[in-house]
Protein backbone atom coordinates (compact mmCIF):
# COMPACT_ATOMS: atom_id res chain seq x y z
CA UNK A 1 66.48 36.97 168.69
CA UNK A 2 65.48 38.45 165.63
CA UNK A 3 63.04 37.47 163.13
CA UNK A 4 64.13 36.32 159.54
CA UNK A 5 62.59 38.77 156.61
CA UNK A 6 60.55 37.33 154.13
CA UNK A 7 60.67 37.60 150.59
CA UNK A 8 57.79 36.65 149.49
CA UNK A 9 55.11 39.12 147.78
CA UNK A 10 52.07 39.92 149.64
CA UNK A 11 48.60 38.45 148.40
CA UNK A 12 47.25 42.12 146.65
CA UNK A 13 50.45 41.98 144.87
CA UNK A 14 50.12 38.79 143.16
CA UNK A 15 46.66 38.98 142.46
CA UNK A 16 47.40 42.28 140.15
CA UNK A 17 49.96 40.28 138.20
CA UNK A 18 47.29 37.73 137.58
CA UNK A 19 45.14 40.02 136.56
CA UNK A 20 47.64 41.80 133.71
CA UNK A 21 48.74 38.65 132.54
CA UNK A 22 45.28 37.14 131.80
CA UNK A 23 44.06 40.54 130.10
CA UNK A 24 47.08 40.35 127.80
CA UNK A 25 46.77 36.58 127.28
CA UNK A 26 42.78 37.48 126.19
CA UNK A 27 43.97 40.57 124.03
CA UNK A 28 45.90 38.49 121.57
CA UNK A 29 43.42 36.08 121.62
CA UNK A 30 40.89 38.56 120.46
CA UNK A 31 43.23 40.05 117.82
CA UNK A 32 44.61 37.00 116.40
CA UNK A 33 40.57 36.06 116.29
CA UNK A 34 39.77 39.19 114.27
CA UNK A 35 42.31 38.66 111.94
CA UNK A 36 41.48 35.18 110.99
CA UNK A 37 37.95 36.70 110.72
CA UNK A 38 38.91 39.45 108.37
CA UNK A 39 41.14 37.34 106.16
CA UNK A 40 38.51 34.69 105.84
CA UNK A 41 35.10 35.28 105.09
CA UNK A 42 32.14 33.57 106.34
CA UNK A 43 30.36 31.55 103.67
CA UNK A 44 27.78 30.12 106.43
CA UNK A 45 24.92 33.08 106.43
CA UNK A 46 25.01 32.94 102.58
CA UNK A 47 25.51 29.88 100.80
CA UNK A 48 27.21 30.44 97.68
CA UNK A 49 28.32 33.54 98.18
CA UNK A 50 31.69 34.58 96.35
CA UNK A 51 34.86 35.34 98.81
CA UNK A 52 36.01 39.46 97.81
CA UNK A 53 39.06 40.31 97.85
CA UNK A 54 40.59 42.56 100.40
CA UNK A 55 40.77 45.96 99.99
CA UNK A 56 42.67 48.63 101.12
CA UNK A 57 41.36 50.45 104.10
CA UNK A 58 39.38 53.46 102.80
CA UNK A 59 40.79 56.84 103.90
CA UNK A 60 38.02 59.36 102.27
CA UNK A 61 34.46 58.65 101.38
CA UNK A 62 35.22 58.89 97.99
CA UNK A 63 37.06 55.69 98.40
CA UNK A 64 34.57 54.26 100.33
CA UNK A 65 32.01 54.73 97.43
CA UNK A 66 31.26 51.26 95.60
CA UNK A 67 31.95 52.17 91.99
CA UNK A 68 30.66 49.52 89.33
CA UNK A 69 32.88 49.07 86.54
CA UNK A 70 31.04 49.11 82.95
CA UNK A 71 32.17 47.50 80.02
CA UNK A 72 33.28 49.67 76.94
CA UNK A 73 31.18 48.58 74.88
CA UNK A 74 27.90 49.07 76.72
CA UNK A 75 28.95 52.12 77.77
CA UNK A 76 29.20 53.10 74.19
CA UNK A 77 26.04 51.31 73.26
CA UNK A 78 24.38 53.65 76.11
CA UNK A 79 26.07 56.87 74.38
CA UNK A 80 25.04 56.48 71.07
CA UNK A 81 21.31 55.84 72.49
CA UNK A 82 21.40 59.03 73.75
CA UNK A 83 20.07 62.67 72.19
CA UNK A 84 22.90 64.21 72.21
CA UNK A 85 25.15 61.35 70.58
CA UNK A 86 22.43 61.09 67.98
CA UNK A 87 22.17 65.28 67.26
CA UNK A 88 25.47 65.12 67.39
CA UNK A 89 26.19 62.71 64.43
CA UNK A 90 23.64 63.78 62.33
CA UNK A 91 25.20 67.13 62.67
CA UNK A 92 28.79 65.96 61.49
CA UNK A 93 27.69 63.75 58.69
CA UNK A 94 25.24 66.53 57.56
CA UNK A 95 27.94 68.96 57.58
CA UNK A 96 29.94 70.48 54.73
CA UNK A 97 33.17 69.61 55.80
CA UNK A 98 32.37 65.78 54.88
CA UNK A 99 31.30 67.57 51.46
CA UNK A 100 34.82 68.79 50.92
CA UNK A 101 36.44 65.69 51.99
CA UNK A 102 34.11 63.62 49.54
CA UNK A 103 35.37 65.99 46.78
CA UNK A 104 39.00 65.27 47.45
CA UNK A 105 38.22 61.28 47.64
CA UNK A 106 39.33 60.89 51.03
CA UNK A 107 35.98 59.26 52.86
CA UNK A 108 36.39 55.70 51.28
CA UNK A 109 36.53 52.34 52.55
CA UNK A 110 40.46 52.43 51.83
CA UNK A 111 40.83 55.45 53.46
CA UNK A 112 42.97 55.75 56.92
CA UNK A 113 41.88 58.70 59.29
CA UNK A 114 43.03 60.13 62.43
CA UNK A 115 40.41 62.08 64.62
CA UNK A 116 42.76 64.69 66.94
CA UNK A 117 40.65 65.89 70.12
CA UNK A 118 38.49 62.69 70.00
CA UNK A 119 36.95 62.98 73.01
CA UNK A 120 34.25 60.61 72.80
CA UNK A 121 34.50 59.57 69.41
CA UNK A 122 32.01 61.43 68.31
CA UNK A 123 33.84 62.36 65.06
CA UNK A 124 35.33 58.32 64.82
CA UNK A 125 31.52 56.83 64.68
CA UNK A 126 30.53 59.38 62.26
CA UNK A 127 33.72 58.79 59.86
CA UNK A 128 33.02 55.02 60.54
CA UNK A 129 29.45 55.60 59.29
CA UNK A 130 31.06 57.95 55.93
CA UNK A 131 32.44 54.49 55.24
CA UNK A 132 36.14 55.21 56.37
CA UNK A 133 37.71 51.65 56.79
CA UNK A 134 40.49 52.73 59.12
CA UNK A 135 39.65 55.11 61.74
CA UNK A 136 41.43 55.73 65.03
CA UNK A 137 40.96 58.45 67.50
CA UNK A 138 42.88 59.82 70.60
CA UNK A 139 43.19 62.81 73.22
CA UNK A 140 45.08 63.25 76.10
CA UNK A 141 42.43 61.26 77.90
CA UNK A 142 41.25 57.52 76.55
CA UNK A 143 37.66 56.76 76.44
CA UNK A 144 37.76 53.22 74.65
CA UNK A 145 36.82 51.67 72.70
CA UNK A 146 36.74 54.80 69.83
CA UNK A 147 39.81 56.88 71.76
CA UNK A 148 42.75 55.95 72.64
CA UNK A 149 45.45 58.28 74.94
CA UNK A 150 47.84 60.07 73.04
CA UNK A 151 49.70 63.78 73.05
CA UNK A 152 48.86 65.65 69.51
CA UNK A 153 52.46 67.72 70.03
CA UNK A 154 54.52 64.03 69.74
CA UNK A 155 52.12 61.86 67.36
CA UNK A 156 52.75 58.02 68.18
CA UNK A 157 52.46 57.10 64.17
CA UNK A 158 55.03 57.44 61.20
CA UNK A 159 55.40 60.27 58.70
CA UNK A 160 52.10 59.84 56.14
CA UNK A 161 50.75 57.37 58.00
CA UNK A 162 46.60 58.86 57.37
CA UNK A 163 44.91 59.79 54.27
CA UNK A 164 43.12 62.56 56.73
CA UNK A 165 43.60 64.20 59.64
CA UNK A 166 40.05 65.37 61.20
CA UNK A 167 39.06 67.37 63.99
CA UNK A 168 35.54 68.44 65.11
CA UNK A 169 36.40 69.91 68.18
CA UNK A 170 37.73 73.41 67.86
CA UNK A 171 39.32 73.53 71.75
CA UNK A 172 41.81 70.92 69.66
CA UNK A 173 43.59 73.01 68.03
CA UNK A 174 42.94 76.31 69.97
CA UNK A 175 43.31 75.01 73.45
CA UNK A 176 46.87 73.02 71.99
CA UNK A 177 49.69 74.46 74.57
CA UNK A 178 51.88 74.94 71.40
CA UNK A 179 49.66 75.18 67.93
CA UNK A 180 52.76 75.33 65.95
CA UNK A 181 53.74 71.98 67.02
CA UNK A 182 50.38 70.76 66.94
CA UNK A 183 50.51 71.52 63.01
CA UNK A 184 54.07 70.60 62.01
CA UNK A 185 53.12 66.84 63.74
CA UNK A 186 49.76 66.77 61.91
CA UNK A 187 51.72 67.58 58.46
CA UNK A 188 54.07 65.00 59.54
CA UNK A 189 51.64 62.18 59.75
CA UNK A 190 49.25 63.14 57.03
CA UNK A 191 50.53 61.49 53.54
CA UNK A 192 51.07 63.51 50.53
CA UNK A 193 48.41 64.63 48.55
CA UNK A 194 46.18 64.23 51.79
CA UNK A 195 43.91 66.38 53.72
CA UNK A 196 43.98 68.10 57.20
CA UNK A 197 40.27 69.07 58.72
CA UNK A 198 40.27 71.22 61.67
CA UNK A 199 37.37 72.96 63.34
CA UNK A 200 38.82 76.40 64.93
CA UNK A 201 36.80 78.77 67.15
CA UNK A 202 34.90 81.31 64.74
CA UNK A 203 37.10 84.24 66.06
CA UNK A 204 39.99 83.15 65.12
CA UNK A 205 41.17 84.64 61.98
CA UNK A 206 41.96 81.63 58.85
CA UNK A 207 45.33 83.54 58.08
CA UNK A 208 46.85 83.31 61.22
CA UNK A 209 45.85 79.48 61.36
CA UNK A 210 46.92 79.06 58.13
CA UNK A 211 50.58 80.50 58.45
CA UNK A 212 50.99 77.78 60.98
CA UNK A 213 50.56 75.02 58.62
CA UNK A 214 54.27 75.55 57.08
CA UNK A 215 53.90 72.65 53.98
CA UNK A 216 50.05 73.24 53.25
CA UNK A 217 47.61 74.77 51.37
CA UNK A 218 43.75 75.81 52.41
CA UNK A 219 41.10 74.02 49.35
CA UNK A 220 38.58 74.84 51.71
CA UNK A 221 37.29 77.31 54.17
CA UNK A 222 33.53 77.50 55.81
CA UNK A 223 31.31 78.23 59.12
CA UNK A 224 29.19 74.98 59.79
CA UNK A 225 27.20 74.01 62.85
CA UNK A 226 29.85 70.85 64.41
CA UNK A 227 27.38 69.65 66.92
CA UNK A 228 23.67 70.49 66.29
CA UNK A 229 23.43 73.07 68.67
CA UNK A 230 23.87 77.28 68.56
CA UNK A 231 27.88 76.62 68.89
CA UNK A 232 28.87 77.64 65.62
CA UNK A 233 33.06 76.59 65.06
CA UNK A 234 34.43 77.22 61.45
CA UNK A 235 36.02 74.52 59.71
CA UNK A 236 39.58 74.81 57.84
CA UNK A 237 40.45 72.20 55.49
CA UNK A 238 44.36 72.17 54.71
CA UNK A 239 45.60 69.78 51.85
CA UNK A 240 49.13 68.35 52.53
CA UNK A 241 51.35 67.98 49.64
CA UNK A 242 55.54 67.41 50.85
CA UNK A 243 57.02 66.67 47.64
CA UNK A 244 55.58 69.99 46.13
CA UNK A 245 57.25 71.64 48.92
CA UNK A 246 60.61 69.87 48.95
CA UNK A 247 60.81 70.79 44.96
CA UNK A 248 60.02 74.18 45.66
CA UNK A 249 62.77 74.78 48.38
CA UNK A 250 65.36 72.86 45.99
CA UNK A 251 64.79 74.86 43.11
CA UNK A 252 65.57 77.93 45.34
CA UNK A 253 68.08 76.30 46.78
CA UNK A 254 70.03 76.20 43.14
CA UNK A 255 68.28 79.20 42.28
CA UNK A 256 70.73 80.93 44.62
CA UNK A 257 73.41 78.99 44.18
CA UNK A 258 73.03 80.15 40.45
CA UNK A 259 72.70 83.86 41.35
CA UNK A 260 69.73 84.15 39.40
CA UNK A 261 67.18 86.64 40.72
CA UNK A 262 64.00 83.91 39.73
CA UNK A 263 62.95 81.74 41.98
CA UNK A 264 60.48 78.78 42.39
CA UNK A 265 57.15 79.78 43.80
């Protein structure tokens, strides 16, 4: 007679599926506890204490540097306290090139400016100081609350929009990736009978800036000290007159027509 088989599992057997079961029961316990810990934070060690909000997981140190945020306007407040901001305004409302723009009445409280190559706004503060009502700055990087972001080739304003257009930093207009359209939008913006104040690198020769400046005349050419130091940049000041120009190119416009060998000049 033989036995019958049994089917049940042997005691080793059923003590490892226990075992597996209970370690997977207490690893989502654990998880489902760190995540409720993570999500919430724990106001019982310090009463009062404000609840951050989560923040993504940092991958570099860089992003797991604190960095504290500082208002504009302290920030500013903590430039102009310093030497540099100070040597650096005396320097631009001591200059010459304010001289020239006093002669041609364009530093008055009515006055609307635009400060190319901001940077910091060194040059806005200084114009502010001149007594220039209406200043605004920008470069292809915003530093408020004096700059704001904006690309000198494509000018964000309407045609004649500033009495002056004023650079102090010569990398402006040298460093521009296409000068020629850095002038013609400058010319554009700039009303008639205005002014346009650049600081170019001393090396540069004042013809070959000039000939850039298609509708515009130079009333004023000098080397000045810009910021108080032994950098030396030489100042251009181009005077913007369109309707001059537009007469001029009509009257050889019918001067041809005409066949006449004069022509407007």
């Amino acid at each position: 007679m033989v036995a019958p088989t049994t089917t049940a599992a042997s005691p080793p057997a059923m003590d490892r599926r226990v075992q597996r079961l209970v370690s997977g029961v207490a690893a989502a316990a654990a998880t489902v506890s760190l995540l409720y810990l993570i999500s919430h934070a724990s106001t019982s060690c310090f009463p009062g204490a404000t609840t951050l909000p989560l923040a993504r997981f940092p991958r570099t140190s860089c992003d797991a540097a604190s960095r504290r945020v500082v208002p504009p306007g302290r920030r500013l407040a903590k430039l102009r306290a310093s030497a540099r901001w100070r040597r650096r305004s005396v320097a631009l409302a001591s200059s010459s090139a304010f001289a020239s723009l006093r002669g041609l009445r364009l530093l008055a409280g009515s006055s609307r400016a635009l400060c190319l190559a901001a940077g910091a706004g060194h040059a806005v503060d200084a114009l502010r100081a001149e007594g220039v009502g209406d200043v605004t700055g920008i470069d292809l990087v915003d530093f408020p609350p004096l700059v704001r972001r904006a690309d000198p080739h494509h000018l964000p304003f309407s045609d004649g929009a500033f009495d002056l257009i004023f650079s102090d930093n010569p990398a402006g207009f040298s460093g521009a990736l296409f000068p020629s359209r850095f002038a013609a939008e400058a010319e554009r913006a700039v009303r008639s009978g205005g002014a346009i104040a650049l600081a170019v690198d001393r090396h540069l020769d004042p013809s070959a800036v000039a000939v850039l400046f298609k509708r515009s005349r130079i009333v004023d050419q000098r080397d000045l000290t810009m910021d108080g130091s032994e950098s030396y940049a030489g100042v251009t000041s181009f005077t913007f007159n369109p309707e001059h120009t537009r007469q001029k190119e009509e009257g050889n416009q019918n001067a041809r027509k005409q066949g006449r060998k004069t022509a407007y000049i």
